[in-house]
C-alpha atoms as a PDB file:
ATOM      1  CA  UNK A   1     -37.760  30.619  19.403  1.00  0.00           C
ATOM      2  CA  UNK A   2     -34.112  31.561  19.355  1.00  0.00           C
ATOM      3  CA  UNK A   3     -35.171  34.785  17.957  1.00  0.00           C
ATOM      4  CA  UNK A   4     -37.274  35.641  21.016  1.00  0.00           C
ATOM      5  CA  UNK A   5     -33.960  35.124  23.501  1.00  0.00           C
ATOM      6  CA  UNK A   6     -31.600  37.089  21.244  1.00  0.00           C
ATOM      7  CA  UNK A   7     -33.990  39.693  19.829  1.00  0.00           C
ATOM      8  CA  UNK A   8     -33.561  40.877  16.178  1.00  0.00           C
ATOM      9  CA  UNK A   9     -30.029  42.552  15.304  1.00  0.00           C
ATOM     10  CA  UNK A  10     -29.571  45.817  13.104  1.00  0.00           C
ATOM     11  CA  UNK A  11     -25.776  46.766  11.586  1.00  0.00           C
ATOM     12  CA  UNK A  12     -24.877  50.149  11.021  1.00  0.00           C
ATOM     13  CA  UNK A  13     -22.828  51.059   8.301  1.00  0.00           C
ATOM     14  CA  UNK A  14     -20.757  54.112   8.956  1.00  0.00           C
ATOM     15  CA  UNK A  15     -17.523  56.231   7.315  1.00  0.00           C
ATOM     16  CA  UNK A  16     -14.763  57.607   9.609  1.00  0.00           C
ATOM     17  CA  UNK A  17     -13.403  60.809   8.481  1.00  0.00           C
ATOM     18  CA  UNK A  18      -9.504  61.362  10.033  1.00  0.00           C
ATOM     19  CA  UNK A  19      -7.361  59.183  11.502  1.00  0.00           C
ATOM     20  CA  UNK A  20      -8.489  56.467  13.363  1.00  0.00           C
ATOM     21  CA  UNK A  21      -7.290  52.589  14.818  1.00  0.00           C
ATOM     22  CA  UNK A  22     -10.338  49.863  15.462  1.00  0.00           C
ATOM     23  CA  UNK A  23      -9.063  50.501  19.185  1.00  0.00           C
ATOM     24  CA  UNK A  24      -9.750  54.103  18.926  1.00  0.00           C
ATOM     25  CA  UNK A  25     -13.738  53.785  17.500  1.00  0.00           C
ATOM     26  CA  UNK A  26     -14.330  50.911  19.883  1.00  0.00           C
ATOM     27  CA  UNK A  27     -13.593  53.308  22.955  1.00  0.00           C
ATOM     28  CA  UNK A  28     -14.873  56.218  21.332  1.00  0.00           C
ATOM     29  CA  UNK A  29     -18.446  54.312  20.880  1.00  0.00           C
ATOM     30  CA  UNK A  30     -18.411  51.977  24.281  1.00  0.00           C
ATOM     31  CA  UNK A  31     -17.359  55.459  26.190  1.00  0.00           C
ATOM     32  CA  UNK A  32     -20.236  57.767  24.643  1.00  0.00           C
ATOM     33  CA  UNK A  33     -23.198  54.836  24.992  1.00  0.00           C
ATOM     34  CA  UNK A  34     -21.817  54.345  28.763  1.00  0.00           C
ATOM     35  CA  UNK A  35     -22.208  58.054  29.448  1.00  0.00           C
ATOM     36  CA  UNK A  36     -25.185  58.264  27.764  1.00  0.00           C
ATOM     37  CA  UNK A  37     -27.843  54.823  28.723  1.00  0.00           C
ATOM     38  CA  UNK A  38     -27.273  52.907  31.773  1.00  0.00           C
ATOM     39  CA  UNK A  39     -27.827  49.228  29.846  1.00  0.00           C
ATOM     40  CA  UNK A  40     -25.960  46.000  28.807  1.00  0.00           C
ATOM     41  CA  UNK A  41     -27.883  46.644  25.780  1.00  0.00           C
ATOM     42  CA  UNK A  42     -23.707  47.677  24.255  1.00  0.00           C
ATOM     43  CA  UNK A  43     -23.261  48.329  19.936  1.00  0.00           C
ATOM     44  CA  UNK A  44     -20.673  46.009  18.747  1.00  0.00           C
ATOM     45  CA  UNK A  45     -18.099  46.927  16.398  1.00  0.00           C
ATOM     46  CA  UNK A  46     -18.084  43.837  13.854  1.00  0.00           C
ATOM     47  CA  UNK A  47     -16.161  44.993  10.712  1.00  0.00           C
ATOM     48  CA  UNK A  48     -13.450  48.202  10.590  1.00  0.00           C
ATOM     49  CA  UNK A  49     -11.651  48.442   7.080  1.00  0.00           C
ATOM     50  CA  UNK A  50     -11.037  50.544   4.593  1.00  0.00           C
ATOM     51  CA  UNK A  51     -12.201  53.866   6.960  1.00  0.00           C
ATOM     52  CA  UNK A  52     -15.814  52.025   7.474  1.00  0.00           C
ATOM     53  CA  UNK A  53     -17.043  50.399   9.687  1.00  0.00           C
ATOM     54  CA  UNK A  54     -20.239  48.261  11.032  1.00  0.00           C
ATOM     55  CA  UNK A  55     -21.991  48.316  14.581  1.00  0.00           C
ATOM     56  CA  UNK A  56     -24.321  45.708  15.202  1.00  0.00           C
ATOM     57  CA  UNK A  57     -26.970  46.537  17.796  1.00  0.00           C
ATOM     58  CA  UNK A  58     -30.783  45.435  19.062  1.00  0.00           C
ATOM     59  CA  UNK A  59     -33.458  46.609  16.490  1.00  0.00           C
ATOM     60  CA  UNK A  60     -35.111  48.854  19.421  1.00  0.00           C
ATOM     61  CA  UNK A  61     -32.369  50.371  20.209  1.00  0.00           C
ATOM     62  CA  UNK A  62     -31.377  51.098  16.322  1.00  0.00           C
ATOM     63  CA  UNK A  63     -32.765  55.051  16.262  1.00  0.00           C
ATOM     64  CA  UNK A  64     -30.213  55.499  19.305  1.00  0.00           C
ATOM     65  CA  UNK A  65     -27.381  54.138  18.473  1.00  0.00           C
ATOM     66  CA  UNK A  66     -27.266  56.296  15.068  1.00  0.00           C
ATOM     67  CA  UNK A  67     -28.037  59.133  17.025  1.00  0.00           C
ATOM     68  CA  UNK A  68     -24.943  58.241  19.293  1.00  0.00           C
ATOM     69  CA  UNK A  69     -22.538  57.621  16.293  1.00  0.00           C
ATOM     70  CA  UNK A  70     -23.460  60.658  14.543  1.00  0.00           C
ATOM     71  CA  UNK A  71     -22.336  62.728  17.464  1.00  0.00           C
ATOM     72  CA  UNK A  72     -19.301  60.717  18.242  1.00  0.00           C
ATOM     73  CA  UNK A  73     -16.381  63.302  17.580  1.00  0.00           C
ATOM     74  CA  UNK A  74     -12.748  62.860  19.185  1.00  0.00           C
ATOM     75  CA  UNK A  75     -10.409  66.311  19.891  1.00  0.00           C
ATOM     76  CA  UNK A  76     -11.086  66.855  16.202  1.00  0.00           C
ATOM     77  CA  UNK A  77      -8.915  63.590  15.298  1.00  0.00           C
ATOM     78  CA  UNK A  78     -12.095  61.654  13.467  1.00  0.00           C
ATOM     79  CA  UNK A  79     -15.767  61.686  13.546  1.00  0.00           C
ATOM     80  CA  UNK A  80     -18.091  58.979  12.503  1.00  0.00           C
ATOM     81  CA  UNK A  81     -21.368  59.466  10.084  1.00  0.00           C
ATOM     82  CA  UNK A  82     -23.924  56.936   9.300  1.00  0.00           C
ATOM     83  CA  UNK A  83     -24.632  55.734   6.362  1.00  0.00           C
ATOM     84  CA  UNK A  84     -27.038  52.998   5.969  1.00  0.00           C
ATOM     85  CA  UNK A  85     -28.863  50.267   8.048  1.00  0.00           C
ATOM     86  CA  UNK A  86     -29.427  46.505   7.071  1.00  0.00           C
ATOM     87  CA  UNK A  87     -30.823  43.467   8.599  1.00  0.00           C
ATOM     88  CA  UNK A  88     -27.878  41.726   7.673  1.00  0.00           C
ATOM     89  CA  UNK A  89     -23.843  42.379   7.228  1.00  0.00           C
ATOM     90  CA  UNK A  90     -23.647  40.820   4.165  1.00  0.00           C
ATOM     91  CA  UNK A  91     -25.430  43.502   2.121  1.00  0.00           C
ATOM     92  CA  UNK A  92     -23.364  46.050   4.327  1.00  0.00           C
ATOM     93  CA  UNK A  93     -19.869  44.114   3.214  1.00  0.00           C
ATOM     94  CA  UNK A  94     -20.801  44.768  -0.177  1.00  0.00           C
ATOM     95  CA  UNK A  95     -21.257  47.915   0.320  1.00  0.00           C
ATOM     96  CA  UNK A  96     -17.604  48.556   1.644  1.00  0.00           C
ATOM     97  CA  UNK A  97     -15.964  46.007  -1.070  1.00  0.00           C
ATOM     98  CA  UNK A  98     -17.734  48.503  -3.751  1.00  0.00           C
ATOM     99  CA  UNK A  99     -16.251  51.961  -2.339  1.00  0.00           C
END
């Protein structure tokens, strides 16, 4: 029903290493998945704290968006790695509240 208008979600948890503002990884990502896939199909940067963050995203399109955060690197300033996937945030937020 609703799930077949919205589609199942995916959130991406993911560390920062260097110095980065939730400003700075929101243009990094929306820059690199415009550039690379012609779609309104766009991650979304739900939670930035604590040099982690979580994308949420379409379950088909999961595979590419980790492929696209993995390789997100700014003039050496901070690059992003993955670090686990969940069906829901809240076992991501516990995640960050236990590092």
């Amino acid at each position: 029903m609703i799930k077949e208008k919205t589609g199942r979600q995916r959130y991406i948890l993911f560390s920062v290493s260097g110095n980065a503002s939730r400003k700075d990884i929101i243009h990094s990502i929306n820059n690199s998945y415009r550039k690379k896939y012609n779609d309104e199909d766009m991650p979304w940067l739900t939670v930035y704290e604590k040099n982690y963050g979580i994308v949420r995203c379409k379950h088909t399109k999961k595979e590419e968006i980790i492929d696209l955060l993995n390789s997100v690197e700014v003039n050496n300033k901070f690059s992003i790695k993955t670090l686990k996937t969940s069906g829901t945030i809240k076992k991501l937020k516990k995640e960050i509240n236990n590092s």
